[in-house]
N, C-alpha and C. Protein backbone atom coordinates (compact mmCIF):
# COMPACT_ATOMS: atom_id res chain seq x y z
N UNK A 1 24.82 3.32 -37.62
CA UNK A 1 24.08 3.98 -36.55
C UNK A 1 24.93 3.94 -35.28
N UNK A 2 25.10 4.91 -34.85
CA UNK A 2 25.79 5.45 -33.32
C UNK A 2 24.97 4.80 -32.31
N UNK A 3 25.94 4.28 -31.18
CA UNK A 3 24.62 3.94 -29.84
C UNK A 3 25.04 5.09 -28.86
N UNK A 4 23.54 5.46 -28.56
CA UNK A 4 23.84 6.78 -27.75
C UNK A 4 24.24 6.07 -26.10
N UNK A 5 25.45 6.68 -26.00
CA UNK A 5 25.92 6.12 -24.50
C UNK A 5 24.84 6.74 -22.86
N UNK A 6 24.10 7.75 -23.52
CA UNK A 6 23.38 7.64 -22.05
C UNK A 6 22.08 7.01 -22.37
N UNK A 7 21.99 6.23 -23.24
CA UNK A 7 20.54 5.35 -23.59
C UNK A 7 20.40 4.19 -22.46
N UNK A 8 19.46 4.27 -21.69
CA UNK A 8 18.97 3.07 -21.00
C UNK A 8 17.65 2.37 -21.63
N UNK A 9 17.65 0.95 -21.11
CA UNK A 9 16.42 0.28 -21.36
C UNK A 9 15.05 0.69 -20.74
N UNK A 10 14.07 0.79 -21.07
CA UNK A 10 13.09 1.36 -20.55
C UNK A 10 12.88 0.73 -19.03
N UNK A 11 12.91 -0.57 -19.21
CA UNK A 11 12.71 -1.36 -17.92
C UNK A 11 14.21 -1.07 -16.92
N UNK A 12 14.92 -0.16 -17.13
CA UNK A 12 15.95 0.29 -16.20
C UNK A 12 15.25 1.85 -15.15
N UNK A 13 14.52 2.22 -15.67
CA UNK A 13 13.97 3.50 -15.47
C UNK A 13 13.36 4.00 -13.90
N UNK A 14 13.14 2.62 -13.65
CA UNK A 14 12.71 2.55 -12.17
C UNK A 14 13.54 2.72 -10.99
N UNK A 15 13.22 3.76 -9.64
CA UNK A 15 14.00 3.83 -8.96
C UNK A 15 14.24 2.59 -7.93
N UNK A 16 12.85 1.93 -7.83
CA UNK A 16 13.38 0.67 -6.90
C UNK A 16 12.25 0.09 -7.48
N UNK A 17 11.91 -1.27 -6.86
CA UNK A 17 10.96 -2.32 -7.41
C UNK A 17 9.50 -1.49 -6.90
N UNK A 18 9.04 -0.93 -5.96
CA UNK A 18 7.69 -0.48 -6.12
C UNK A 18 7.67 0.22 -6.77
N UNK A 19 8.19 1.13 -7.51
CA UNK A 19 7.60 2.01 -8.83
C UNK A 19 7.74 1.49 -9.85
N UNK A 20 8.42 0.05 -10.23
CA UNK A 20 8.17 -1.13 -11.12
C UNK A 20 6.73 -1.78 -11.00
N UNK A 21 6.68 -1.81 -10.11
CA UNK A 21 5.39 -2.72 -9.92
C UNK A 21 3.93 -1.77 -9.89
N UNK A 22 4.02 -0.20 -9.18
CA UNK A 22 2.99 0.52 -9.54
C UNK A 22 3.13 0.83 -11.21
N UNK A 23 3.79 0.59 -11.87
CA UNK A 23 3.79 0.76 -13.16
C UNK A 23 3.42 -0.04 -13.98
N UNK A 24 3.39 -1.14 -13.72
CA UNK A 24 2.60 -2.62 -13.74
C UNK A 24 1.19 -2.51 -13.60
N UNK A 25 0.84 -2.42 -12.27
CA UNK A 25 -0.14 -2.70 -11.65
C UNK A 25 -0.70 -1.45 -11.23
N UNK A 26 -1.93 -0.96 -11.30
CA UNK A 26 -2.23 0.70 -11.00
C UNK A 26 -3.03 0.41 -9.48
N UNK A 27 -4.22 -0.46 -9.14
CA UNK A 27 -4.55 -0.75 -7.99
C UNK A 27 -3.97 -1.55 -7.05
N UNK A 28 -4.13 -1.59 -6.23
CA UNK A 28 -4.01 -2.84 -4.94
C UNK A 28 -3.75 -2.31 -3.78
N UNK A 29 -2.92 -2.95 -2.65
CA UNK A 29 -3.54 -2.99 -1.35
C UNK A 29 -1.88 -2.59 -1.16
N UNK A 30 -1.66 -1.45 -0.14
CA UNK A 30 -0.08 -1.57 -0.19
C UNK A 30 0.58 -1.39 1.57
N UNK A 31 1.38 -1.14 1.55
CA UNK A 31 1.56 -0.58 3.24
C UNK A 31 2.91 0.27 3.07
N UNK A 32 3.09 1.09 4.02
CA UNK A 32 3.90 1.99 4.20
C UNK A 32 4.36 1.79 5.76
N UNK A 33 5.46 0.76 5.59
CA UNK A 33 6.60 0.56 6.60
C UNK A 33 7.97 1.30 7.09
N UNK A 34 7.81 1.60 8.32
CA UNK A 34 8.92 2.56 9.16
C UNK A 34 10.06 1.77 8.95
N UNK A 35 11.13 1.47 8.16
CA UNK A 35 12.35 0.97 8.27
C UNK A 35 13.02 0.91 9.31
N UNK A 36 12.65 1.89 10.39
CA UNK A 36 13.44 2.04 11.26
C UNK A 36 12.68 1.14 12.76
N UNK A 37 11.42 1.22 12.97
CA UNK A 37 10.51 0.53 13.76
C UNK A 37 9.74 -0.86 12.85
N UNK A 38 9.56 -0.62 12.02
CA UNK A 38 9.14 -1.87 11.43
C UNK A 38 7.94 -1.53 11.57
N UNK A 39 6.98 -0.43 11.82
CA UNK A 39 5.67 -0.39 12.14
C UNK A 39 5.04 -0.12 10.94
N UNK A 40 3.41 -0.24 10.55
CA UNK A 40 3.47 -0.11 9.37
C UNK A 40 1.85 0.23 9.20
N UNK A 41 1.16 0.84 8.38
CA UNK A 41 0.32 1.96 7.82
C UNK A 41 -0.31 0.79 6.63
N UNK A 42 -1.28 0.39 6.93
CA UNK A 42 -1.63 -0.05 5.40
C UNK A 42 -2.87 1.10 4.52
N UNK A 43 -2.89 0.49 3.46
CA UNK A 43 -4.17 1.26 2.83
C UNK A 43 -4.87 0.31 1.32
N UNK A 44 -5.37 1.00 0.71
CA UNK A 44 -5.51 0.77 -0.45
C UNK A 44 -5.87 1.74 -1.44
N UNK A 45 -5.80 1.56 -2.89
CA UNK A 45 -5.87 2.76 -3.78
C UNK A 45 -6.16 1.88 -4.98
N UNK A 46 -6.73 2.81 -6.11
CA UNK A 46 -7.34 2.55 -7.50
C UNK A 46 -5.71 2.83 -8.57
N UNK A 47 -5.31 3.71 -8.18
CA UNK A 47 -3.88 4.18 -8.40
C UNK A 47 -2.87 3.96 -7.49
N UNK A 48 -1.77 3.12 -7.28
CA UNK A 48 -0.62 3.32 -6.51
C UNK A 48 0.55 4.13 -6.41
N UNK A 49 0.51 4.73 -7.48
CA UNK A 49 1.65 5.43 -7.73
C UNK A 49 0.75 6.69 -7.36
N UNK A 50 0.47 7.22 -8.01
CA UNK A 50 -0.56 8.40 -6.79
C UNK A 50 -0.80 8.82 -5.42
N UNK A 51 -1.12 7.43 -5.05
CA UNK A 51 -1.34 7.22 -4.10
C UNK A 51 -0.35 7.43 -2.66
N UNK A 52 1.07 6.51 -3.09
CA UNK A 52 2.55 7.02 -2.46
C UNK A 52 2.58 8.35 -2.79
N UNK A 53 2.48 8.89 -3.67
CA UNK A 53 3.27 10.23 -4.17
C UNK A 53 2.44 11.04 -2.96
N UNK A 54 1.07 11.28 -3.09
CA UNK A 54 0.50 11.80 -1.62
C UNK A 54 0.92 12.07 -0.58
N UNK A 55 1.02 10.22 -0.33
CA UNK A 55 1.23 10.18 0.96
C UNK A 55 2.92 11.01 1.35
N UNK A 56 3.68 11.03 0.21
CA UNK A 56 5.23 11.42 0.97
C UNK A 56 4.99 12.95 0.79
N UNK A 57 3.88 13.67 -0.08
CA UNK A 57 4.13 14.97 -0.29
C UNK A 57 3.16 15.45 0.55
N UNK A 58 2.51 14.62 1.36
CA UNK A 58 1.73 15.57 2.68
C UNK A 58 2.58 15.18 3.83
N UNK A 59 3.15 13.89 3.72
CA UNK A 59 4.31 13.44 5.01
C UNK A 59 5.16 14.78 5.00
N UNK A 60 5.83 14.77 3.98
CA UNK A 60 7.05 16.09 3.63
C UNK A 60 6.44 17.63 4.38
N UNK A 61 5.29 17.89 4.13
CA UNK A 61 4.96 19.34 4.46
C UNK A 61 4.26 19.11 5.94
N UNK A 62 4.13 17.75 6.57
CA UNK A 62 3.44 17.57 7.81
C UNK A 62 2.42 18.08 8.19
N UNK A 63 1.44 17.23 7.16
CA UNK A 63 0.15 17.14 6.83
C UNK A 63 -0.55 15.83 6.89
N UNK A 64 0.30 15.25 7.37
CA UNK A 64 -0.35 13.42 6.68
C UNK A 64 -1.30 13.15 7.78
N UNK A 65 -2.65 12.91 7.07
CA UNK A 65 -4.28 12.46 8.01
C UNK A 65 -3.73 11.32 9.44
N UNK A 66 -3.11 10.52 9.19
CA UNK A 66 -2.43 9.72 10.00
C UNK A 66 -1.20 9.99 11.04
N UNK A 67 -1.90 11.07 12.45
CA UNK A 67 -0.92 11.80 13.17
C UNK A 67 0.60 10.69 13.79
N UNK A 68 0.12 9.85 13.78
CA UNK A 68 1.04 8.70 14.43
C UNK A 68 2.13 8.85 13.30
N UNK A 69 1.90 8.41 12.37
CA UNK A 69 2.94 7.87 10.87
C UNK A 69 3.62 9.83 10.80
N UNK A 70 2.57 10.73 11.08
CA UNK A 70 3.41 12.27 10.63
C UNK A 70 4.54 12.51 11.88
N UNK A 71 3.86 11.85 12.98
CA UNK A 71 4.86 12.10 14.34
C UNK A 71 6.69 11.07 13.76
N UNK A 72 6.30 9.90 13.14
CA UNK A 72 7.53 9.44 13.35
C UNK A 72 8.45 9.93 12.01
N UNK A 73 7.68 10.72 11.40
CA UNK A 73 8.14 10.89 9.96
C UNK A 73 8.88 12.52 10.37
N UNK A 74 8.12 13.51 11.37
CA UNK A 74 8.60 14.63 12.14
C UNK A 74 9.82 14.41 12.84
N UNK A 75 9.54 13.24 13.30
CA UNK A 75 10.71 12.68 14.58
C UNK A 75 12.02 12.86 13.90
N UNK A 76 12.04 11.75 12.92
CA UNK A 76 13.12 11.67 11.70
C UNK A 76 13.55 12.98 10.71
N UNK A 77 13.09 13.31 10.70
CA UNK A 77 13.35 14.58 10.06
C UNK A 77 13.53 14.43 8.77
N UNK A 78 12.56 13.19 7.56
CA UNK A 78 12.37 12.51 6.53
C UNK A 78 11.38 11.41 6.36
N UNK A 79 11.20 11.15 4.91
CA UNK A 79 9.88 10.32 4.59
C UNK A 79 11.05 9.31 3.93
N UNK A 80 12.08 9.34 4.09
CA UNK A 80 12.89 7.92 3.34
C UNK A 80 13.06 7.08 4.51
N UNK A 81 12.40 7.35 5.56
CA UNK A 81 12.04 6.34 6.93
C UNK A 81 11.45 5.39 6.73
N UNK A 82 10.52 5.72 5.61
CA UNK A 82 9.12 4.76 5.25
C UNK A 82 9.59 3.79 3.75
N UNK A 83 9.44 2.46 3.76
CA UNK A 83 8.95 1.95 2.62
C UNK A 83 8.31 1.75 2.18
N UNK A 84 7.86 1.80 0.64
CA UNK A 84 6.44 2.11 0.04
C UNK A 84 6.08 1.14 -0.64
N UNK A 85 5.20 -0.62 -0.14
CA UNK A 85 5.48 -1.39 -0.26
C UNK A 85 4.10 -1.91 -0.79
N UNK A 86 3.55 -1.76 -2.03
CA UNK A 86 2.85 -2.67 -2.71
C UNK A 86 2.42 -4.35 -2.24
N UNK A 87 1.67 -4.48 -1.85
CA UNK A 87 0.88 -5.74 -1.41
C UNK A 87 0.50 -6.70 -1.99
N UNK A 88 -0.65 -6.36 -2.82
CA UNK A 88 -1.90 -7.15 -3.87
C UNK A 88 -2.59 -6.45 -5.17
N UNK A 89 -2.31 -6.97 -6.09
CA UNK A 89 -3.12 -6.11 -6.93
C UNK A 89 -4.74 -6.38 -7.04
N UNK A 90 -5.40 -5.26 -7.33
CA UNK A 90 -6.76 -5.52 -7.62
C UNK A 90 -7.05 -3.90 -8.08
N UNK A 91 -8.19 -4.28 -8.96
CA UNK A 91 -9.14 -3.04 -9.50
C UNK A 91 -10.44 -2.87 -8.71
N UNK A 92 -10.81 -3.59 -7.36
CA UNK A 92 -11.88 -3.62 -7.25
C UNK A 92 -12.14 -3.23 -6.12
N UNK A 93 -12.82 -1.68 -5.82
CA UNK A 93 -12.11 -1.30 -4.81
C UNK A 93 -13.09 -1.98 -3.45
N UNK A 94 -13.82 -2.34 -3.57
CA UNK A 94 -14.48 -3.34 -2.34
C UNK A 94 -13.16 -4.60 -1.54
N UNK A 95 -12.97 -5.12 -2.68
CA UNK A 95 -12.13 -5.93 -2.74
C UNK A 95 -10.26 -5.70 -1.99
N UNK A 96 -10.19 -4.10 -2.32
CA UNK A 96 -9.10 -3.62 -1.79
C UNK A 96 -9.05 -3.32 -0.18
N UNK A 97 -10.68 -2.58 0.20
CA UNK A 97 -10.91 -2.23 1.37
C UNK A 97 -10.95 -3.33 1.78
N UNK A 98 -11.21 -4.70 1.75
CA UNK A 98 -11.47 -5.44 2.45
C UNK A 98 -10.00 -6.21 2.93
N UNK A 99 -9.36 -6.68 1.98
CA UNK A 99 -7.88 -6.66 2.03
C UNK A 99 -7.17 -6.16 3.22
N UNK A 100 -7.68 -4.25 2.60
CA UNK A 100 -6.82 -3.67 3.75
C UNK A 100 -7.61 -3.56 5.04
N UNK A 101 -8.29 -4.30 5.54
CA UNK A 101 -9.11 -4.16 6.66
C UNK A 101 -8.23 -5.90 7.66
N UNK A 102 -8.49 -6.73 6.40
CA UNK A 102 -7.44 -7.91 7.15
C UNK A 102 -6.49 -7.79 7.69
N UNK A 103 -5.57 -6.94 6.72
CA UNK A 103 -4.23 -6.57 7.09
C UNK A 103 -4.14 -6.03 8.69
N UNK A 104 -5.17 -5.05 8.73
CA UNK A 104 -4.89 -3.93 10.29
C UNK A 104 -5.46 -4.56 10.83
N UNK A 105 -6.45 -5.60 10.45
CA UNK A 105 -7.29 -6.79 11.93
C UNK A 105 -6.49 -7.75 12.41
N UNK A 106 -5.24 -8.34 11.49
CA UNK A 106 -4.34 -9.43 11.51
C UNK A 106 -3.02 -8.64 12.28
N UNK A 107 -2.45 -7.46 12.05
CA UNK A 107 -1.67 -6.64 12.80
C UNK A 107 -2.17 -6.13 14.58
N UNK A 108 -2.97 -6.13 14.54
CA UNK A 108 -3.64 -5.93 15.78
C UNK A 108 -3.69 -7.16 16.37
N UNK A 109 -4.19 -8.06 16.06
CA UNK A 109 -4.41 -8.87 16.62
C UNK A 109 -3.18 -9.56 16.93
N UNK A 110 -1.72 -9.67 16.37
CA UNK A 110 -0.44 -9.63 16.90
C UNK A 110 0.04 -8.85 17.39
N UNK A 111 -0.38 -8.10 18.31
CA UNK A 111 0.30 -6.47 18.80
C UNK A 111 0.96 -6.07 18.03
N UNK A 112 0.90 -5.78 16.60
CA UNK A 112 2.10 -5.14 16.12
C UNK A 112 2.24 -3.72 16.14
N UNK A 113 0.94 -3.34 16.45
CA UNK A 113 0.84 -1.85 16.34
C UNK A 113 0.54 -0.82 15.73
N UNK A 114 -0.12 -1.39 14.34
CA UNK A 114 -0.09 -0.86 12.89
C UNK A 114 -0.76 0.40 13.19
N UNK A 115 0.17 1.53 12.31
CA UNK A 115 -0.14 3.03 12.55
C UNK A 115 -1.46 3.50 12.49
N UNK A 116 -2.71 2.69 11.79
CA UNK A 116 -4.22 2.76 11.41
C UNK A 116 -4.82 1.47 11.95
N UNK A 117 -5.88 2.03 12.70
CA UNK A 117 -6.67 0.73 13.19
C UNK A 117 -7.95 0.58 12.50
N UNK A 118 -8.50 -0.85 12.70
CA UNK A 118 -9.55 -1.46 12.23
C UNK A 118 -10.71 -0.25 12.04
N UNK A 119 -11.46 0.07 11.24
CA UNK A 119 -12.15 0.28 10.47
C UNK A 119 -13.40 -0.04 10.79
N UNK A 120 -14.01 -1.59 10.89
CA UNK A 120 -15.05 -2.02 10.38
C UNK A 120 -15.29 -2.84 11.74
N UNK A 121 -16.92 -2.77 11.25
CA UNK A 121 -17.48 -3.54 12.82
C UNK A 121 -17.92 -5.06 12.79
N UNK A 122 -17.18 -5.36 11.13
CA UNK A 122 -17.53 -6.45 10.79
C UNK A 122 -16.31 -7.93 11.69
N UNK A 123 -16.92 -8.56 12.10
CA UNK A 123 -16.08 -9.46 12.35
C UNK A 123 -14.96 -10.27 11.81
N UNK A 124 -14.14 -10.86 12.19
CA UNK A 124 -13.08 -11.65 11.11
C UNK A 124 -13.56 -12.23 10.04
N UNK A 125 -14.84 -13.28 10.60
CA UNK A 125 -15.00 -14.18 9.60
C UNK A 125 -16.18 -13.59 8.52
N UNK A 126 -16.81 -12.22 8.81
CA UNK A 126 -17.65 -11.71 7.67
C UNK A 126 -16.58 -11.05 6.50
N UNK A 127 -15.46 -10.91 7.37
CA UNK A 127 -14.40 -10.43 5.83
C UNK A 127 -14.37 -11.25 5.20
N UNK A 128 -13.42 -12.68 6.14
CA UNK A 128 -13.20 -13.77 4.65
C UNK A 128 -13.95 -14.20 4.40
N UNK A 129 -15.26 -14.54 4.49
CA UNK A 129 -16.81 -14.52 4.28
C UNK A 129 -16.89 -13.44 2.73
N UNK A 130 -16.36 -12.30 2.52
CA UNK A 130 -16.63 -11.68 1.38
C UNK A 130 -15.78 -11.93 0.97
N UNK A 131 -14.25 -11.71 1.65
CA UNK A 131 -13.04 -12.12 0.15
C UNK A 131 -13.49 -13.53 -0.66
N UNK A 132 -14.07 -14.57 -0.22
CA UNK A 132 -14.83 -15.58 -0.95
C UNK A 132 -15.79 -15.48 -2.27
N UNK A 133 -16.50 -14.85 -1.55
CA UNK A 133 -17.62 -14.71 -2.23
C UNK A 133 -17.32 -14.10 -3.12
N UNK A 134 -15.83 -12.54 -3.47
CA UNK A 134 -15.34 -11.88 -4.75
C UNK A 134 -15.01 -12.89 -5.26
N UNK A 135 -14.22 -13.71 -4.86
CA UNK A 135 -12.97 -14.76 -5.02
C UNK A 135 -13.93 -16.20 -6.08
N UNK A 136 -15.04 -16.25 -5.09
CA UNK A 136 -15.84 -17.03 -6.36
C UNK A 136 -16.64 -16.42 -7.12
N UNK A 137 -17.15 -15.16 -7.19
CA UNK A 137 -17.73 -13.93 -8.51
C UNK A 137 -16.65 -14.30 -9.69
N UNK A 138 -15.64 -13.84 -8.83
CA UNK A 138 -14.10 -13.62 -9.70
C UNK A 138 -14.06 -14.79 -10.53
N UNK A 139 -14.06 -15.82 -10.50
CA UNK A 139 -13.70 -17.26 -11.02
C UNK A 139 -14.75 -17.43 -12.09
N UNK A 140 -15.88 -17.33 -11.37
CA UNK A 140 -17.17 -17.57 -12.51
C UNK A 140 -17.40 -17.03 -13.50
N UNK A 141 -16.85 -15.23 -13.54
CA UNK A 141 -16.73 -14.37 -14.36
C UNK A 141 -15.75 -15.06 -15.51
N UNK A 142 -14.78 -15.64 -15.05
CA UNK A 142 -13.87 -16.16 -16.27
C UNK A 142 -13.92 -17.29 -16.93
N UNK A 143 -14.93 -17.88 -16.45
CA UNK A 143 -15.23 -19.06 -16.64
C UNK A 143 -16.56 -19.22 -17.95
């Protein structure tokens, strides 16, 4: 048997580690960081790989719901500005929103600036107040 010289391993197939890991993992909590500012967009999704693909093919045609993240992505004159950076996995999408609600309450609350602001009128401690309460659902379920 011949080895075909343009044969790669399947696990070579990936262009960088987040489309390894959305290939892995289909939900979780991710962010989309300006390489160039360091500023950064979080979200969450049931699908990740979907989810990026969106976001760069409405960035690309300058469409993206998020005028701040389309301004610096216009500015640049490209969406390879942004890294597309997988967070946390989860299937649960309560669980994801809530995640990504820490993230932009914990960014704010360091001036960092994050391209999407807080969301929810819930206070700090009613979030981790629920990430708990999944967090012990979660446990008991396996138990």
């Amino acid at each position: 048997m011949t080895k075909n010289k343009n044969y790669k391993p399947r696990h070579n197939k990936w262009k960088n580690e987040y489309e390894r890991i959305c290939y892995i993992v289909n939900g979780g909590v991710y962010r989309i960081r300006n390489k160039l500012t360091g500023r950064c967009y979080y979200g969450h999704s049931l699908n990740l790989r979907d989810r990026f693909t969106k976001h760069k093919d409405r960035l690309a045609v300058g469409k993206h719901h998020n005028k701040a993240l389309q301004a610096d992505c216009d500015e640049a004159g490209t969406v390879e500005i942004f890294a597309y950076e997988p967070l946390a996995a989860t299937t649960d999408k309560h669980l994801g929103q809530l995640l990504e609600n820490v993230l932009i309450y914990e960014a704010q609350e360091k001036n960092l600036n994050p391209y999407n602001v807080y969301k929810s009128n819930e206070p700090k401690q009613q979030i981790q107040s629920s990430l708990w309460e999944i967090t012990n659902k979660s446990i008991k379920e396996q138990n």
